[in-house]
C-alpha atoms as a PDB file:
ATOM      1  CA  UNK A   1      87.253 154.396 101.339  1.00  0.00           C
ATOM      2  CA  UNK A   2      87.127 152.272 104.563  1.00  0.00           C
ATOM      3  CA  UNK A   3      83.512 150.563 105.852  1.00  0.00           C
ATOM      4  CA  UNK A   4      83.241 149.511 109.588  1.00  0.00           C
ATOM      5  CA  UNK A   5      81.457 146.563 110.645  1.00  0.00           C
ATOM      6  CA  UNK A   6      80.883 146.518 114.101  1.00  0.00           C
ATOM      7  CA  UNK A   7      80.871 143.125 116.487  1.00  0.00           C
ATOM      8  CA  UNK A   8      81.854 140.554 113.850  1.00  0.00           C
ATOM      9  CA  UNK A   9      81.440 137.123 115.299  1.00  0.00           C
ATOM     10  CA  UNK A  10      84.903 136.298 117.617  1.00  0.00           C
ATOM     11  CA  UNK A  11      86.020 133.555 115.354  1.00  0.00           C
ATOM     12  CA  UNK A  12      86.272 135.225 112.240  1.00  0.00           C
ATOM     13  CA  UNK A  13      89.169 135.835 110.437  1.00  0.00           C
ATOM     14  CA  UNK A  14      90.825 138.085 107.833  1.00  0.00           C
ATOM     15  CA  UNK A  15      90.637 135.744 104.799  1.00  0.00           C
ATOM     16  CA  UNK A  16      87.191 134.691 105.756  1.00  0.00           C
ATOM     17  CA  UNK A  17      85.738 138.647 106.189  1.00  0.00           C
ATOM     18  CA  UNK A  18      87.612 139.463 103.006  1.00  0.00           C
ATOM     19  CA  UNK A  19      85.878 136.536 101.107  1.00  0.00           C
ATOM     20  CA  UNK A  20      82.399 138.043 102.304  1.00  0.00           C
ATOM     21  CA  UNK A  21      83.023 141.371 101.445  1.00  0.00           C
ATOM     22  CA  UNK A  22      84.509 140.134  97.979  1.00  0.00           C
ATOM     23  CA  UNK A  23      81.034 138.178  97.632  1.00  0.00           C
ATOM     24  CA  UNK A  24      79.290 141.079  98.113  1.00  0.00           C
ATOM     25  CA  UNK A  25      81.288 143.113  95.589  1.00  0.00           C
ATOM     26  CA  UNK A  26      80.813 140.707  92.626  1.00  0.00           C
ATOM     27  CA  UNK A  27      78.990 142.521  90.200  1.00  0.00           C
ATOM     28  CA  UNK A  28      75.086 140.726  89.513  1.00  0.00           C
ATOM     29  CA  UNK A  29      76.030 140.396  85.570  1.00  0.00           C
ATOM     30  CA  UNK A  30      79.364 139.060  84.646  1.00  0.00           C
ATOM     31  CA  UNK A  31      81.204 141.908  82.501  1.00  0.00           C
ATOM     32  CA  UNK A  32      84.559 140.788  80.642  1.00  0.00           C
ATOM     33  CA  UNK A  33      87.433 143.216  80.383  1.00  0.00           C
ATOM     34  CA  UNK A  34      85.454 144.885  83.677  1.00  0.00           C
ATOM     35  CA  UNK A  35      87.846 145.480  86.799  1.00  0.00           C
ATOM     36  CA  UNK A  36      85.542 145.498  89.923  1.00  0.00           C
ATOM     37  CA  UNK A  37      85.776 146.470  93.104  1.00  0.00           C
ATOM     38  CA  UNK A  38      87.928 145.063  95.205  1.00  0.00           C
ATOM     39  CA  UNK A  39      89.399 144.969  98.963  1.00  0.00           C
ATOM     40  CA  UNK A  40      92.404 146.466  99.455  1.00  0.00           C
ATOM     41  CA  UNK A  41      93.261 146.088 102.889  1.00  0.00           C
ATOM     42  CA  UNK A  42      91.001 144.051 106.182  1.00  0.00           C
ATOM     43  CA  UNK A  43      92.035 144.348 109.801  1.00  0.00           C
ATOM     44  CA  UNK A  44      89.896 142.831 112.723  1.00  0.00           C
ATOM     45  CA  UNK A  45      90.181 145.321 115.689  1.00  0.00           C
ATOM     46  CA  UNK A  46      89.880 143.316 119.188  1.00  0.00           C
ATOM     47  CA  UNK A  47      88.539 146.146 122.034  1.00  0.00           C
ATOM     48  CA  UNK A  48      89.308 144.831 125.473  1.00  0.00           C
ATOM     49  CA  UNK A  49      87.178 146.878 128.273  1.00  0.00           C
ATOM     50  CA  UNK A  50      89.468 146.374 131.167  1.00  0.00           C
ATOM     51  CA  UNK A  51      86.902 147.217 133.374  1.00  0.00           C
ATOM     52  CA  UNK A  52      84.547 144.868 132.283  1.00  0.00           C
ATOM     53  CA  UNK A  53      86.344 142.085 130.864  1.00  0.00           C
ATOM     54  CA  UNK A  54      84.259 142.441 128.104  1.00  0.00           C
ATOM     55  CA  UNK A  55      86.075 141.726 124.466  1.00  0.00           C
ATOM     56  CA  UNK A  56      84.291 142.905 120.885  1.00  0.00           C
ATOM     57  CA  UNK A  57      85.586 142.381 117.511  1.00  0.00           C
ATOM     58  CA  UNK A  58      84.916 144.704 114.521  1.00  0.00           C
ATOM     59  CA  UNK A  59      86.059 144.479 110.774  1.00  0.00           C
ATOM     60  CA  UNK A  60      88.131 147.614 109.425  1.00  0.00           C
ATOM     61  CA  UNK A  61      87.722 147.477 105.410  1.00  0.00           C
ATOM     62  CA  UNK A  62      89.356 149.506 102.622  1.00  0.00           C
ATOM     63  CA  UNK A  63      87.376 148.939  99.062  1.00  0.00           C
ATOM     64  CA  UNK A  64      88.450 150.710  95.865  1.00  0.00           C
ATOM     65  CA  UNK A  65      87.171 152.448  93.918  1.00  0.00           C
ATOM     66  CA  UNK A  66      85.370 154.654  96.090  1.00  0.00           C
ATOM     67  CA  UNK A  67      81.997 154.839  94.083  1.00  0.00           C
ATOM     68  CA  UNK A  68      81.475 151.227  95.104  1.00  0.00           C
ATOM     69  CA  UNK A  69      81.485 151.417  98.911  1.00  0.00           C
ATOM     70  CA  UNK A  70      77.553 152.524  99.133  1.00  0.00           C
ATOM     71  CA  UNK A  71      76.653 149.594  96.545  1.00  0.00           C
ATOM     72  CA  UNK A  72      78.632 147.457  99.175  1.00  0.00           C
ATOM     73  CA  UNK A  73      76.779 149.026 102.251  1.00  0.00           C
ATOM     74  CA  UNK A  74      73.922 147.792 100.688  1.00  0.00           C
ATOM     75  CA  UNK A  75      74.510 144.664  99.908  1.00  0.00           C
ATOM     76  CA  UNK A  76      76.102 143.611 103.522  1.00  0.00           C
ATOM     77  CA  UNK A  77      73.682 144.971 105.756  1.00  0.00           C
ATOM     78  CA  UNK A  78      71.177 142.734 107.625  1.00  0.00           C
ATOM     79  CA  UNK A  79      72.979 139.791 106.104  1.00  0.00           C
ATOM     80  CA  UNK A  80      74.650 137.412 108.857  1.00  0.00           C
ATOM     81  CA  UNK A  81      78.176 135.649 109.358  1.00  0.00           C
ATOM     82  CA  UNK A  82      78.029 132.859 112.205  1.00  0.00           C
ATOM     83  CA  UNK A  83      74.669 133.628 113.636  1.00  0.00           C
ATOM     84  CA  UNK A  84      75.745 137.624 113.626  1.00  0.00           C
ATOM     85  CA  UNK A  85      73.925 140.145 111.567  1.00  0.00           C
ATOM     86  CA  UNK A  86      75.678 142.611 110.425  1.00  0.00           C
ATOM     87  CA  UNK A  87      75.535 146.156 110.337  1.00  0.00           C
ATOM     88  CA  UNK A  88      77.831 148.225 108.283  1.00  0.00           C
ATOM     89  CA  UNK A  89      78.785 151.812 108.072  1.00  0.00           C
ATOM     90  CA  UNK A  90      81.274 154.246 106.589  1.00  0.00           C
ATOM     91  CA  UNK A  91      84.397 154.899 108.276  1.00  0.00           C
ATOM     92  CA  UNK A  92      84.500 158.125 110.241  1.00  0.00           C
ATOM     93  CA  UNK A  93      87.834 159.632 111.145  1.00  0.00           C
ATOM     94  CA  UNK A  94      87.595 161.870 114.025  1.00  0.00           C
ATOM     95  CA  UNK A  95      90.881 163.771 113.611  1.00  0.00           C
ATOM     96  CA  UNK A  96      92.159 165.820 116.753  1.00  0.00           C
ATOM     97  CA  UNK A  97      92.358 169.483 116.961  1.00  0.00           C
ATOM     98  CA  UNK A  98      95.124 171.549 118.622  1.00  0.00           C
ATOM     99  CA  UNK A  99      93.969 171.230 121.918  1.00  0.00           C
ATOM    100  CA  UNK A 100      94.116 167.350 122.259  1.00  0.00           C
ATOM    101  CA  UNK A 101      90.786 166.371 121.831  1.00  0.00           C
ATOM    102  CA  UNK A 102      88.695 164.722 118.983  1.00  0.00           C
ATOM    103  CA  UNK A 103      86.350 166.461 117.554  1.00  0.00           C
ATOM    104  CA  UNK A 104      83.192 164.903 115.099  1.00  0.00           C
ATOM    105  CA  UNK A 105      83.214 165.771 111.458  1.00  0.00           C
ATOM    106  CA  UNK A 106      80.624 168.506 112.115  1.00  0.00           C
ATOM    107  CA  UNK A 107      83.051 169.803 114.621  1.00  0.00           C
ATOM    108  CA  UNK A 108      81.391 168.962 117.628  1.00  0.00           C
ATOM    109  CA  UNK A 109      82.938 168.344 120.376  1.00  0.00           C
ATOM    110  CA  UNK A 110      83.823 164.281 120.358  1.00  0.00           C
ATOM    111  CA  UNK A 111      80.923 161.663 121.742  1.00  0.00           C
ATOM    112  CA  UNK A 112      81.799 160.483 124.989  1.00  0.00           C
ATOM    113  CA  UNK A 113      83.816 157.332 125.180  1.00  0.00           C
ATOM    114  CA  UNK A 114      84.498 154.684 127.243  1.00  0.00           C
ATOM    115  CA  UNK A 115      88.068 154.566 129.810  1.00  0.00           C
ATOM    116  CA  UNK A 116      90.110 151.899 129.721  1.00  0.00           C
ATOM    117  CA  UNK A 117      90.209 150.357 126.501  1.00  0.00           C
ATOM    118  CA  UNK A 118      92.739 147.950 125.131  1.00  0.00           C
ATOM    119  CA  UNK A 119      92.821 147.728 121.592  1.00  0.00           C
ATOM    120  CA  UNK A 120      94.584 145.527 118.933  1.00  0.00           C
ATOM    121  CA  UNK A 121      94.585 145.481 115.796  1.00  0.00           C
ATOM    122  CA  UNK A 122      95.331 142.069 113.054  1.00  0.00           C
END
């Protein structure tokens, strides 16, 4: 299952964002022959508002098993990286529908978003 953590300091990287989530998937009480959690896959996403100039950098996290993501959730939010708190969240795909458009899980019709984005992911 994939977490989102929104405007992650600039500097950051992949290693260092996986070591915190790792960190905060160590089990309290050391339990041989026990496999954890673990991170299966990190991205940073850069979002470039051309109109703005404005950049922002968010974390993009796979975990396994999926029972452990809430636990995780938990754990990271409110603590900080750099001088940034965080604030994580589940991962929400918006898929599209026929028509073009994305549409929200409840099948609304998708939140209004901002033009002229550039984005890149690492």
């Amino acid at each position: 299952m994939k977490i989102l953590i929104p405007h992650v300091p600039p500097t950051i990287t992949r290693q260092a964002l996986t070591e915190v989530i790792q960190a905060a998937l160590k089990p309290r009480w050391y339990f041989p022959f026990h496999n954890g959690p673990a991170v299966t896959k990190c991205k940073l996403v850069r979002i470039l508002d051309v109109d703005s100039g404005a950049i922002e950098f968010h974390g993009l996290i796979d975990i396994y098993p999926d029972d452990k993501v809430n636990k995780t959730i938990k754990r990271l939010n409110g603590t900080t990286i750099n001088g940034f708190r965080l604030s994580v969240r589940k991962w929400i795909d918006r898929p599209q529908v026929p028509d073009g458009q994305s549409r929200l899980p409840n099948g609304q019709n998708r939140c209004k978003r901002r033009s002229h984005l550039e984005i890149s992911i690492s």
